[in-house]
C-alpha atoms as a PDB file:
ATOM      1  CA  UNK A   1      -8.284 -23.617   2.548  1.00  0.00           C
ATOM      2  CA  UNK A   2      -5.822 -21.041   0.840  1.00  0.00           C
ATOM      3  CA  UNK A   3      -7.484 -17.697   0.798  1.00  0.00           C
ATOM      4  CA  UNK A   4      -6.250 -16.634  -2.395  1.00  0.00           C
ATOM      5  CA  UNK A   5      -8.211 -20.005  -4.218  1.00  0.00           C
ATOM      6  CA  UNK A   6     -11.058 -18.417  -2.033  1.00  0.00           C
ATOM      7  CA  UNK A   7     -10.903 -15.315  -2.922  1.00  0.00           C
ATOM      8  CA  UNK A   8     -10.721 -15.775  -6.862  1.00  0.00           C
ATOM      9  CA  UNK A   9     -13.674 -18.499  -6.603  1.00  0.00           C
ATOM     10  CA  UNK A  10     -11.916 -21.649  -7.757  1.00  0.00           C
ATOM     11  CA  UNK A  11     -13.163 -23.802  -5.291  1.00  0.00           C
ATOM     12  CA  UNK A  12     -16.487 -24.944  -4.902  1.00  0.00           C
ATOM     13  CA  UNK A  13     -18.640 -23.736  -1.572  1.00  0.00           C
ATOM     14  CA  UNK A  14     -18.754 -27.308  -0.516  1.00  0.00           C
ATOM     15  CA  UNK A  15     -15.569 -27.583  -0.364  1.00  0.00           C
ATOM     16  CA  UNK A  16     -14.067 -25.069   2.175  1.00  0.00           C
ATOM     17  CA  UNK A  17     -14.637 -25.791   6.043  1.00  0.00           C
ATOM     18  CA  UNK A  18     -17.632 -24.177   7.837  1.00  0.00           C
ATOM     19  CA  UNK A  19     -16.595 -20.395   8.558  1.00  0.00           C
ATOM     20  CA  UNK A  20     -14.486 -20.097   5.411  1.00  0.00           C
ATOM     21  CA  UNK A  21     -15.719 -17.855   2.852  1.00  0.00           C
ATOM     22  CA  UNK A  22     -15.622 -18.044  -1.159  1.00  0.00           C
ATOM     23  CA  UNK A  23     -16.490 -15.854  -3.921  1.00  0.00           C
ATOM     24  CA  UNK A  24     -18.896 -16.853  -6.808  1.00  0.00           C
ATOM     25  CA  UNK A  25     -17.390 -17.409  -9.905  1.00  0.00           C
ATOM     26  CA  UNK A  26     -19.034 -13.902 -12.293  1.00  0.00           C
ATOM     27  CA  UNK A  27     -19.071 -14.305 -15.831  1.00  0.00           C
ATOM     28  CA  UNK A  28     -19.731 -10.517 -16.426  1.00  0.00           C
ATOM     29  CA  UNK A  29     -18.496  -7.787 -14.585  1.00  0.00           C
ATOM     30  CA  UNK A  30     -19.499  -7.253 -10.436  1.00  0.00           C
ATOM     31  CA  UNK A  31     -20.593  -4.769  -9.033  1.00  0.00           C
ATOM     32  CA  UNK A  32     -18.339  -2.808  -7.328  1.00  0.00           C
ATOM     33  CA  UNK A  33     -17.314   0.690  -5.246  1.00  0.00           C
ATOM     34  CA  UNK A  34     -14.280   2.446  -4.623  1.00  0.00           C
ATOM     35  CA  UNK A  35     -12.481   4.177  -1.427  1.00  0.00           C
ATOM     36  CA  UNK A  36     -10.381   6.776  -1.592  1.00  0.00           C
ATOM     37  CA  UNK A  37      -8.126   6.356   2.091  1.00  0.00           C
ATOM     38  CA  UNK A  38      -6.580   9.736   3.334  1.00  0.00           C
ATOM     39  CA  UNK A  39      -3.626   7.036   4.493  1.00  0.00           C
ATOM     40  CA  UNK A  40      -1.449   3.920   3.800  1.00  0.00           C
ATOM     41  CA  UNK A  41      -3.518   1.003   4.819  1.00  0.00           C
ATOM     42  CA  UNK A  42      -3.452  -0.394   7.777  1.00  0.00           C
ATOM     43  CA  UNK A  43      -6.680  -2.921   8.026  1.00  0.00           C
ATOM     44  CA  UNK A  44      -6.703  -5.381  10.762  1.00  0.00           C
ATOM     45  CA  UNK A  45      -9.450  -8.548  10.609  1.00  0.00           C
ATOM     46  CA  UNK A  46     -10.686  -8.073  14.246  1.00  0.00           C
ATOM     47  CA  UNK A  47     -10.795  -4.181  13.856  1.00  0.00           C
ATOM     48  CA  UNK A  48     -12.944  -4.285  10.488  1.00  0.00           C
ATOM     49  CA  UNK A  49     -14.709  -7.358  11.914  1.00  0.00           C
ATOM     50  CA  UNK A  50     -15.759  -5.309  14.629  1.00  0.00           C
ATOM     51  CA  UNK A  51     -16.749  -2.188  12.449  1.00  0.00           C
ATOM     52  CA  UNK A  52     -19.042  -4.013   9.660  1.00  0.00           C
ATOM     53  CA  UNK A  53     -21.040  -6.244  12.709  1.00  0.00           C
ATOM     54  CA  UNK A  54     -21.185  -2.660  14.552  1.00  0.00           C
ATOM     55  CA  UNK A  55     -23.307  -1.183  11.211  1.00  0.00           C
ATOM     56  CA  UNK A  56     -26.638  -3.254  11.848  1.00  0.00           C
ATOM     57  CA  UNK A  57     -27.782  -6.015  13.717  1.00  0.00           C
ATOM     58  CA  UNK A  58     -28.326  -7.897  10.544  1.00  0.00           C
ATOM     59  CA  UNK A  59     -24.177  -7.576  10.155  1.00  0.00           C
ATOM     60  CA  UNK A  60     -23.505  -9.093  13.443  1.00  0.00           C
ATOM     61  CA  UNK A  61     -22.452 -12.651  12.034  1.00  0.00           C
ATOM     62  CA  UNK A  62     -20.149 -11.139   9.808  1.00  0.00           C
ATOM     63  CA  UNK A  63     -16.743 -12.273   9.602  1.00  0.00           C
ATOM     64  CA  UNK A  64     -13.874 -10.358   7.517  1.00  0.00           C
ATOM     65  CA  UNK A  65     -10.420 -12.452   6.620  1.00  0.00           C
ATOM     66  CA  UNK A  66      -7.560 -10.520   5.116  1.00  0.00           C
ATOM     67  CA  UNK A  67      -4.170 -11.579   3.717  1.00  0.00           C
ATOM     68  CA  UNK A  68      -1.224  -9.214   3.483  1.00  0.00           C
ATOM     69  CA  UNK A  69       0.352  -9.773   0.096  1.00  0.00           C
ATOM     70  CA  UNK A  70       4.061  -8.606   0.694  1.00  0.00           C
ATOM     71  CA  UNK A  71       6.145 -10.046  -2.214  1.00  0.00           C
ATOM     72  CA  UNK A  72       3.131 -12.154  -3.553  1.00  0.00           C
ATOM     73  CA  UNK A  73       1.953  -8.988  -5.315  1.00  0.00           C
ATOM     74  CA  UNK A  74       4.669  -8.345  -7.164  1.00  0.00           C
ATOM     75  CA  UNK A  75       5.172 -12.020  -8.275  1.00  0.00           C
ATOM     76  CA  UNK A  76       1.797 -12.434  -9.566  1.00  0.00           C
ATOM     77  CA  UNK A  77       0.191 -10.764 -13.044  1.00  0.00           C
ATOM     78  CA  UNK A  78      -2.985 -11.335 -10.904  1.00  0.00           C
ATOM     79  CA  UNK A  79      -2.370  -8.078  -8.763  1.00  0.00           C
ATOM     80  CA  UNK A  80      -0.521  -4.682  -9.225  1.00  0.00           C
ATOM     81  CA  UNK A  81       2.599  -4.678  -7.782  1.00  0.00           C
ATOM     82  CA  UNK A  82       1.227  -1.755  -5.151  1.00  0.00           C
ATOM     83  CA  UNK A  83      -1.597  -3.753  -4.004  1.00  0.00           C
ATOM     84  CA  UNK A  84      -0.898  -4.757  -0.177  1.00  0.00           C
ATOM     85  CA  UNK A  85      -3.867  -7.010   0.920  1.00  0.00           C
ATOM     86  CA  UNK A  86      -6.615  -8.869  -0.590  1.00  0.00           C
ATOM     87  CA  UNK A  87     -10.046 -10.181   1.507  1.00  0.00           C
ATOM     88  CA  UNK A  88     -12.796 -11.670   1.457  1.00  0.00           C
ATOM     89  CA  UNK A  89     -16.008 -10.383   4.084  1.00  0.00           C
ATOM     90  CA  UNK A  90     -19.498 -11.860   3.966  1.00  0.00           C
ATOM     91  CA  UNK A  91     -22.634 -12.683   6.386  1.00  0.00           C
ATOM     92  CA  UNK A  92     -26.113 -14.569   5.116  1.00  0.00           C
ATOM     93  CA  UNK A  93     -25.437 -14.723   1.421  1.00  0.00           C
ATOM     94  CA  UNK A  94     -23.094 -11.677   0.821  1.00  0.00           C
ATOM     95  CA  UNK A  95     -19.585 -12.223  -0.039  1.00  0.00           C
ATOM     96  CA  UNK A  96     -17.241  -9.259  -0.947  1.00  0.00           C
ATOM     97  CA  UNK A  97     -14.076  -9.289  -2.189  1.00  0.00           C
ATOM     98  CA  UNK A  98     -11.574  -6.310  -0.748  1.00  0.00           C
ATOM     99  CA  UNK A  99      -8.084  -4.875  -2.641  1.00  0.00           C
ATOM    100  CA  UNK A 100      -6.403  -2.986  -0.885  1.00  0.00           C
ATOM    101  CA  UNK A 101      -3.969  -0.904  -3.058  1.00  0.00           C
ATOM    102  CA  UNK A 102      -0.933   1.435  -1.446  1.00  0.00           C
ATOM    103  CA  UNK A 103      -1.007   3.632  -3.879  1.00  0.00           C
ATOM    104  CA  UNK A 104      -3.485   6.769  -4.857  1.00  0.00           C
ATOM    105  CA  UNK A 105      -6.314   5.656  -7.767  1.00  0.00           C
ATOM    106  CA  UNK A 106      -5.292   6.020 -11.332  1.00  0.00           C
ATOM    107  CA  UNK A 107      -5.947   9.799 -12.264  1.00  0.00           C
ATOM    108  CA  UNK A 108      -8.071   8.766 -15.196  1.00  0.00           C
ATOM    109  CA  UNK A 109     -11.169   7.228 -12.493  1.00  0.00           C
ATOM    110  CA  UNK A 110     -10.459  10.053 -10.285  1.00  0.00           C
ATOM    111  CA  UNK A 111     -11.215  11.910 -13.282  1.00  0.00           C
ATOM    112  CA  UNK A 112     -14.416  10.170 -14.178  1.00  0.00           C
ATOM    113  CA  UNK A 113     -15.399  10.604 -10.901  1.00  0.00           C
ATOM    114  CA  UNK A 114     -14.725  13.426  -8.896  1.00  0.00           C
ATOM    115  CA  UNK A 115     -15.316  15.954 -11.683  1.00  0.00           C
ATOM    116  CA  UNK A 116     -19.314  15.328 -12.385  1.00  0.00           C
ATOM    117  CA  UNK A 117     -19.831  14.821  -8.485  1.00  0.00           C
ATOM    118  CA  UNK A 118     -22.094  17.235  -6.796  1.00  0.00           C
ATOM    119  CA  UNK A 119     -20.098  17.193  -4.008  1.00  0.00           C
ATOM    120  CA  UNK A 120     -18.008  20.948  -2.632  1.00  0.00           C
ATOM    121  CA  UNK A 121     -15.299  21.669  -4.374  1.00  0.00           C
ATOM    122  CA  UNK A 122     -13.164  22.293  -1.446  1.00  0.00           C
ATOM    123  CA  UNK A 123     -13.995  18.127  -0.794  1.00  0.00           C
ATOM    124  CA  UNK A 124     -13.016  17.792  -4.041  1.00  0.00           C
ATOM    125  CA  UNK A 125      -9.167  18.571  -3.280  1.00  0.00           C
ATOM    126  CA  UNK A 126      -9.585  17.164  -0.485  1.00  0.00           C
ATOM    127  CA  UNK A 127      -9.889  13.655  -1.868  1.00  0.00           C
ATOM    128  CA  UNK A 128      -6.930  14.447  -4.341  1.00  0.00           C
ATOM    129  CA  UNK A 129      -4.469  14.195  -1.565  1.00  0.00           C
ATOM    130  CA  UNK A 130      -5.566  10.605  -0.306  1.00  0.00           C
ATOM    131  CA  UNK A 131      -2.663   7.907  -0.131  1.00  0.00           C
ATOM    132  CA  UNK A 132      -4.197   4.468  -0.551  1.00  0.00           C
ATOM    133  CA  UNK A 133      -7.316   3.149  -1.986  1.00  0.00           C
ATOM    134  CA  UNK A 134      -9.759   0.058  -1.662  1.00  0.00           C
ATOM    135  CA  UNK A 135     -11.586  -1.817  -4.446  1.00  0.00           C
ATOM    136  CA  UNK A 136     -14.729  -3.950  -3.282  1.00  0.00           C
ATOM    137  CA  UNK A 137     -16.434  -6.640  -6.147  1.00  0.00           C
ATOM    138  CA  UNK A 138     -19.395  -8.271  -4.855  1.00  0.00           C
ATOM    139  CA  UNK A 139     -19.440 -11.818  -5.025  1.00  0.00           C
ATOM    140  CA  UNK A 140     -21.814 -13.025  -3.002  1.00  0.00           C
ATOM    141  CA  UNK A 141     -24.829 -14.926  -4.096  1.00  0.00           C
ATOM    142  CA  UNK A 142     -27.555 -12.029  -3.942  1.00  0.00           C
ATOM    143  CA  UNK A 143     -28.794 -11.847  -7.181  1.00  0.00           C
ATOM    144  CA  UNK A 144     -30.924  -8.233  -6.811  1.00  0.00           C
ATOM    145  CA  UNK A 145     -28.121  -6.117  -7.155  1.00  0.00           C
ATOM    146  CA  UNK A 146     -29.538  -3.325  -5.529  1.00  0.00           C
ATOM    147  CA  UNK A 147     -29.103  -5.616  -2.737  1.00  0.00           C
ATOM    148  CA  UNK A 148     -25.721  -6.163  -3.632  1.00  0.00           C
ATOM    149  CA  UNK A 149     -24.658  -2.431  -3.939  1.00  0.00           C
ATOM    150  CA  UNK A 150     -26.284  -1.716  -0.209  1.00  0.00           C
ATOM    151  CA  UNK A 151     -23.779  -4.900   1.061  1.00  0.00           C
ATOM    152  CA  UNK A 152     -21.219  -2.560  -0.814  1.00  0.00           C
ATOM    153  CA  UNK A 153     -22.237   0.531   0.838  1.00  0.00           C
ATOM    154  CA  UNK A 154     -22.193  -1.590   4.388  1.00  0.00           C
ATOM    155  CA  UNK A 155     -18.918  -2.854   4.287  1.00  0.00           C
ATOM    156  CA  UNK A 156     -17.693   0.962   2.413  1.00  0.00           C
ATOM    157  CA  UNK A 157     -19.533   2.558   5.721  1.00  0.00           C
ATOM    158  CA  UNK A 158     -17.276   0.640   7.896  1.00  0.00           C
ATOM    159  CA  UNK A 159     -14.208   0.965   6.475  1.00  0.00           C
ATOM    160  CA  UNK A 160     -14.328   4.510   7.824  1.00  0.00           C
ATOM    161  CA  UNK A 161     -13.115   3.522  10.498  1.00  0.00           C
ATOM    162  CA  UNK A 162      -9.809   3.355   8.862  1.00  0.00           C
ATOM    163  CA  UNK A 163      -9.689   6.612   7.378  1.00  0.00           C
ATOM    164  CA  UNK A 164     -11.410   5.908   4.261  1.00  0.00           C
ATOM    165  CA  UNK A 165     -12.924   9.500   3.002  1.00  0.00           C
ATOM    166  CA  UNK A 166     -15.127   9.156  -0.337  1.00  0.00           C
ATOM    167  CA  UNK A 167     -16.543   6.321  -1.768  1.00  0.00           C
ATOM    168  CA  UNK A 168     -16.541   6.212  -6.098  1.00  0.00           C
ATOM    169  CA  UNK A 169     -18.825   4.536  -8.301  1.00  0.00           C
ATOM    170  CA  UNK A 170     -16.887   4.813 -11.388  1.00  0.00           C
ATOM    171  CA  UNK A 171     -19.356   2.594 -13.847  1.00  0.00           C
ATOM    172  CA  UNK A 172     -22.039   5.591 -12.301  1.00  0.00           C
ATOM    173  CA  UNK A 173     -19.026   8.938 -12.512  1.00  0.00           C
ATOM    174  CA  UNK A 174     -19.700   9.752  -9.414  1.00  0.00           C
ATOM    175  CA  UNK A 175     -18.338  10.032  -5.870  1.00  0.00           C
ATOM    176  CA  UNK A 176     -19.857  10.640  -2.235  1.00  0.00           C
ATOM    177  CA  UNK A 177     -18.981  11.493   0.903  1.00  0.00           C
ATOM    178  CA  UNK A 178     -18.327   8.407   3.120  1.00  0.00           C
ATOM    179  CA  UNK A 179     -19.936  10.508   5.821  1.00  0.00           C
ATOM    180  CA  UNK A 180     -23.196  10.337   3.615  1.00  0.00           C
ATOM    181  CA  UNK A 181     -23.380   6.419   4.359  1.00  0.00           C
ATOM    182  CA  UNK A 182     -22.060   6.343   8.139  1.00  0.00           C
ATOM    183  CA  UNK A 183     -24.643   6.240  10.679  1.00  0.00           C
ATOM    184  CA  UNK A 184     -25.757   9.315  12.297  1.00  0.00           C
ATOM    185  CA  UNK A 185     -24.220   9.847  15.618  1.00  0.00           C
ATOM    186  CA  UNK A 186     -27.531  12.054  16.853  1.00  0.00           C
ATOM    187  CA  UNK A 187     -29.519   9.021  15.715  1.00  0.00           C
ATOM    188  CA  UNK A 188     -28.221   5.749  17.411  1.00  0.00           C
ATOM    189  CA  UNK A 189     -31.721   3.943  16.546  1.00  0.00           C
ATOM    190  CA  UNK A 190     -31.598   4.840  12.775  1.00  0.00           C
ATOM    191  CA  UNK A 191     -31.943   1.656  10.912  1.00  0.00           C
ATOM    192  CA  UNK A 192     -28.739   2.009   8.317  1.00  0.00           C
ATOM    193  CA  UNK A 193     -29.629  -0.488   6.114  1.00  0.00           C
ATOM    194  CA  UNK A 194     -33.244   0.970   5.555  1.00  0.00           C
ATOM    195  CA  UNK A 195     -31.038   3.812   4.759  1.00  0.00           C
ATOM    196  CA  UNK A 196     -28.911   2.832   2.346  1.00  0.00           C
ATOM    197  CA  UNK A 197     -31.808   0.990   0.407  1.00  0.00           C
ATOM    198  CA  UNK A 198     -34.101   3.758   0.471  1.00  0.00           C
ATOM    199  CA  UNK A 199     -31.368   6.193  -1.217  1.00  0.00           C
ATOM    200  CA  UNK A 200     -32.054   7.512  -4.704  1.00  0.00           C
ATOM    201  CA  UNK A 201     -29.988   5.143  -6.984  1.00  0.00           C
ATOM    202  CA  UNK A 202     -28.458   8.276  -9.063  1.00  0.00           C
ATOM    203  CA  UNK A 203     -27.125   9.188  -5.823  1.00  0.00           C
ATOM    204  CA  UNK A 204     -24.228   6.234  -5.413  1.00  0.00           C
ATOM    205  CA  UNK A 205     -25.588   3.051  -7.004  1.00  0.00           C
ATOM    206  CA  UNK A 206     -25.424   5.052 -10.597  1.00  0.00           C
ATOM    207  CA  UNK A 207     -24.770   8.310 -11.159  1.00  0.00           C
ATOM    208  CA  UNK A 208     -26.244  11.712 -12.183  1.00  0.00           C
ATOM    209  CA  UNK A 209     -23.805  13.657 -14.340  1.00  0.00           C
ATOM    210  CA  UNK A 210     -24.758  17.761 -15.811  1.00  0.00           C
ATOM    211  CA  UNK A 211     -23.362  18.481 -19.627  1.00  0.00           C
ATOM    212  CA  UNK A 212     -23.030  21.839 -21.309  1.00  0.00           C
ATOM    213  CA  UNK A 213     -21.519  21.512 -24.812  1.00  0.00           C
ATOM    214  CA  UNK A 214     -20.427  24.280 -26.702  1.00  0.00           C
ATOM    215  CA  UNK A 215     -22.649  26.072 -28.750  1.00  0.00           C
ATOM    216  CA  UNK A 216     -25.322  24.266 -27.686  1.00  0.00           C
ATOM    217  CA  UNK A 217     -27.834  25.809 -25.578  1.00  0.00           C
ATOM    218  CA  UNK A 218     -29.143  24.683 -21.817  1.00  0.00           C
ATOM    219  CA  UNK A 219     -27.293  22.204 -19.781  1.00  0.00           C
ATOM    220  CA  UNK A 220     -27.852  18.351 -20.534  1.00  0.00           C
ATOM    221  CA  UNK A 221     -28.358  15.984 -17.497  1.00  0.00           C
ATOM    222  CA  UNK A 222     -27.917  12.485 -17.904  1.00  0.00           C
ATOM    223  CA  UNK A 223     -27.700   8.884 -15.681  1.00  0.00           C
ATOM    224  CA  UNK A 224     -24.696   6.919 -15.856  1.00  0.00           C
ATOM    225  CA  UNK A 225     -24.288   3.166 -15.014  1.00  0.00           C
ATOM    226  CA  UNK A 226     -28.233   1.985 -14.353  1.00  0.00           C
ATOM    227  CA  UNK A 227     -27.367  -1.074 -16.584  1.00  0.00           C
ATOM    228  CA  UNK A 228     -25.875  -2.294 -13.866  1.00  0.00           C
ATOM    229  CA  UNK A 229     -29.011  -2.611 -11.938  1.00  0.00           C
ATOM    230  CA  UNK A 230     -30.573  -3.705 -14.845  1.00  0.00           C
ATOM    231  CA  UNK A 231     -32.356  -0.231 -15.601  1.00  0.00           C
ATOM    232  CA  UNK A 232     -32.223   2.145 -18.368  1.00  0.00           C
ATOM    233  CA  UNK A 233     -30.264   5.590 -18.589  1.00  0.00           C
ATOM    234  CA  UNK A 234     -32.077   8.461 -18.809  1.00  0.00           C
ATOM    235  CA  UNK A 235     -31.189  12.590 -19.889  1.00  0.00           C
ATOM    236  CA  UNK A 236     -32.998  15.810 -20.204  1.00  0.00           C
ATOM    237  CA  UNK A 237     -31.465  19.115 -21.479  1.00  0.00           C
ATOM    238  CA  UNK A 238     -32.744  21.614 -19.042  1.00  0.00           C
ATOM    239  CA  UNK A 239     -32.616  25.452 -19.232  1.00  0.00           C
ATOM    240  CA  UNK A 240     -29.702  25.936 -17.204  1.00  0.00           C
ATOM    241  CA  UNK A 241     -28.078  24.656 -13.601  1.00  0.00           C
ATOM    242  CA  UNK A 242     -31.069  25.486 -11.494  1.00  0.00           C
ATOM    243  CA  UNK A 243     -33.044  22.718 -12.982  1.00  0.00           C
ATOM    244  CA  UNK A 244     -30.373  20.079 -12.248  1.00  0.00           C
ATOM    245  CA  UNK A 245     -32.674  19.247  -8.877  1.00  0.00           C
ATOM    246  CA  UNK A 246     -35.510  18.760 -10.409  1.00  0.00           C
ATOM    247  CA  UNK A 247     -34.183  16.040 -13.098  1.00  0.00           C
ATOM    248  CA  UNK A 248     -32.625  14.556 -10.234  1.00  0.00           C
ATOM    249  CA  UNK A 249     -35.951  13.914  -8.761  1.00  0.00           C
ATOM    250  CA  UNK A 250     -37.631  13.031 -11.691  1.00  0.00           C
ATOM    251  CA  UNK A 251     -35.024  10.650 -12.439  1.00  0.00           C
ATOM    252  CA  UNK A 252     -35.215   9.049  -9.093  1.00  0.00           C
ATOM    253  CA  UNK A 253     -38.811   8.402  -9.166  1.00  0.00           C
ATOM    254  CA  UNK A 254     -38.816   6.747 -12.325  1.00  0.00           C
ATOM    255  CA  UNK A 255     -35.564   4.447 -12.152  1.00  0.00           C
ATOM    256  CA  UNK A 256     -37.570   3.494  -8.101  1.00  0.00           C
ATOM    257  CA  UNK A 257     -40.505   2.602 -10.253  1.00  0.00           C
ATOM    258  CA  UNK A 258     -38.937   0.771 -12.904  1.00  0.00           C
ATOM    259  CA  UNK A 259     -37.114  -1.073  -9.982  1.00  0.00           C
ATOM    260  CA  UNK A 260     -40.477  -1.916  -8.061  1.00  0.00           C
ATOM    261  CA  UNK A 261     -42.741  -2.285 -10.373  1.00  0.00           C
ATOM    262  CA  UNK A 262     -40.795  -4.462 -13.063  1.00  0.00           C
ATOM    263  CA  UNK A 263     -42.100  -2.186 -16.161  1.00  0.00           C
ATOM    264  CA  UNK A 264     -40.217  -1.735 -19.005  1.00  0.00           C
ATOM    265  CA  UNK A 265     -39.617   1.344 -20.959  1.00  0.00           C
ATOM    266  CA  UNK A 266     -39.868   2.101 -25.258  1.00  0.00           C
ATOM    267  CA  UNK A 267     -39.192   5.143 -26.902  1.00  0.00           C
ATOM    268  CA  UNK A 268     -42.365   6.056 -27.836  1.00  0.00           C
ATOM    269  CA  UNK A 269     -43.458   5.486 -24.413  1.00  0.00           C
ATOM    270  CA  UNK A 270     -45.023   8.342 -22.372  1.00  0.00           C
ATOM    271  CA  UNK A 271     -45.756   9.057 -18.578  1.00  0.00           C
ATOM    272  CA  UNK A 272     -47.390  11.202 -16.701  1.00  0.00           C
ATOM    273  CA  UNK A 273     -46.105  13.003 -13.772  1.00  0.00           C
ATOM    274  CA  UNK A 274     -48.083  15.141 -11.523  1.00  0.00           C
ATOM    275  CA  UNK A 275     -51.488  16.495 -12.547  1.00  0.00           C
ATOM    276  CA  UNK A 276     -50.214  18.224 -15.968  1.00  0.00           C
ATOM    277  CA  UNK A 277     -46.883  16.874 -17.115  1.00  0.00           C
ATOM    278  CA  UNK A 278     -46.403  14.281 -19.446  1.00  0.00           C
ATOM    279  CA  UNK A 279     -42.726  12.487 -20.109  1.00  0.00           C
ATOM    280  CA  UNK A 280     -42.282  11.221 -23.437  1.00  0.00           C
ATOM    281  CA  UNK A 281     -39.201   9.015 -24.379  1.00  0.00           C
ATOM    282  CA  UNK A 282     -36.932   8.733 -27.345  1.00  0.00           C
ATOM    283  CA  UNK A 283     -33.648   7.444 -28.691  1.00  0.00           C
ATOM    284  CA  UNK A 284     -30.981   9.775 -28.556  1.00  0.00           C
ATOM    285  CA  UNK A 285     -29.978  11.412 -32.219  1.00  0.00           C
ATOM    286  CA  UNK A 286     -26.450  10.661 -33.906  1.00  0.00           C
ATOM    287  CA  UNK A 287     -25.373  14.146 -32.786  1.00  0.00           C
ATOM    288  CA  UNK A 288     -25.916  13.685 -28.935  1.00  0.00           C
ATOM    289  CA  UNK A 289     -22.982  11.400 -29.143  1.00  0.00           C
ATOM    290  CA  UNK A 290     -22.130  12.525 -25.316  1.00  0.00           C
ATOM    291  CA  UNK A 291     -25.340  10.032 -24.529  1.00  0.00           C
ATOM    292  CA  UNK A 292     -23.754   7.254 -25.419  1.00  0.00           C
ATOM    293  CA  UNK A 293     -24.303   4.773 -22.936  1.00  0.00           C
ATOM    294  CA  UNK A 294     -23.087   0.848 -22.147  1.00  0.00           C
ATOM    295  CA  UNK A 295     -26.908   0.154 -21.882  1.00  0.00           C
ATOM    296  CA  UNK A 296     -30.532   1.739 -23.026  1.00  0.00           C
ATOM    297  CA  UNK A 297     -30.547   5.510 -23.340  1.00  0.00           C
ATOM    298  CA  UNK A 298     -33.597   7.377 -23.295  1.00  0.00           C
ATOM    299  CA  UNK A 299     -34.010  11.081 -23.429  1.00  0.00           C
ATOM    300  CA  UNK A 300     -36.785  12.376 -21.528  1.00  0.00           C
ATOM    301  CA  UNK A 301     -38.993  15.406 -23.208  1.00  0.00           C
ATOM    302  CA  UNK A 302     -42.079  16.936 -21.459  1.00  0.00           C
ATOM    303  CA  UNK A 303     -45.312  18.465 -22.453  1.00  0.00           C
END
């Protein structure tokens, strides 16, 4: 059946032969990542194919189909008139949709995302000079969605193979090295997807973002996009840079127990971490309008 019905999900599963793959119809917005590519694209089904299977044994019944758009692109409102290929890749219940757009991202998500990232600024430039870029949606029917952000990360990991150099999460304002997902070529037996789910979720899944406003004391840290994975936001204003680590951490350990455990947070609520530390949450004030966030906000103050 046409790819393009496929790929936007308006046919039904039991309708396309075996093989064929289909994304779920979303009524809110997917998850998704974003590839900066250091050239035009050039993506080939068996090459890609071979790539995501290569990632983990659990990948090995993938199968990738890709349609070069030529003048469809510009004939439909459905795409932008640089986008060169569209594709579907899935194995077990993951489906993913792929863009593939010859044309550097908008400056206004390269803005969102490279700036805040705690990645070199030398890596920074870097990734201002790519050529092409890749949008992946999950549409598979996963429903944890850390789940779906480490099929994300999987098929991301594998599509540096063709040159793509950073992968964005701009609902988290942040960006990573696509190095940091790839497996490690001194470790052959490393077990990537055990990887990629044991990450801290600030780290790619949402992001962790430092704030100084003028005239304002201390440096603010805040979480961006955990309402995604169904979690709270959280922020701290710290004494200055060096403390950016340590919120990190802190941040991480609560979001992975929120995650785990299924609790839910209240401001009001308190916890305690380590022997003598207690966390206490509240709402953020009218004038910390730079914690404004598409889900729950909390801002973390210790004792």
């Amino acid at each position: 059946m046409d790819l393009i019905a496929r790929f936007f999900g308006k046919v039904s599963p039991d309708e396309v032969a075996p093989g064929e793959l289909v994304a779920r119809k979303i009524s809110s917005q997917p998850l998704s990542l974003q590839l900066l590519v250091g050239t035009p694209l050039e993506l080939d089904e068996d090459g890609l194919t071979l790539a995501i299977r290569s990632y983990h044994r659990d990948l090995e019944s993938a199968t990738v189909e890709l349609l070069n758009l030529g003048e469809v692109a510009k004939q439909s409102p459905a795409f932008r008139e640089e986008t060169s290929l569209i594709g579907l890749i899935g194995w077990g219940d993951h489906v993913v949709q792929l863009v593939g757009i010859d044309a550097p991202m908008p400056d206004a998500v390269l803005e969102t995302c490279l700036r805040p990232a705690h990645i070199p600024l030398d890596l920074k430039q870097r990734a201002t000079t790519h050529k092409s870029h890749i949008l992946l949606y999950y549409v598979g029917r996963e429903n944890d969605p850390l789940e779906q952000y480490v099929a994300l990360a999987a098929v991301s990991a594998a599509l540096a193979k063709f040159d793509a150099m950073f992968v964005l999460n701009e609902s988290g304002h942040t960006a990573q090295t696509v190095g940091m997902i790839i497996p490690d070529p001194e470790n052959p037996d490393e077990d990537t997807l055990a990887m990629l789910r044991a990450m801290p979720i600030p780290l790619l899944y949402s992001g962790f973002v430092k704030i100084e406003i003028d005239g304002m004391p201390g440096v603010w840290v805040r979480t961006y996009g955990n309402h995604m994975l169904g979690l709270p936001d959280f922020a701290m204003l710290t004494a200055g840079h060096q403390e950016g680590s340590n919120a990190f951490e802190i941040f991480s350990s609560v979001l992975t127990y929120l995650r785990e455990s299924k609790a839910k947070f209240a401001v009001g609520h308190s916890m305690q971490l380590g022997d003598k530390t207690f966390m206490k949450l509240r709402a953020p004030t009218a004038e910390e309008y730079f914690l404004e966030s598409e889900g729950t906000m909390f801002v973390a103050e210790f004792t």
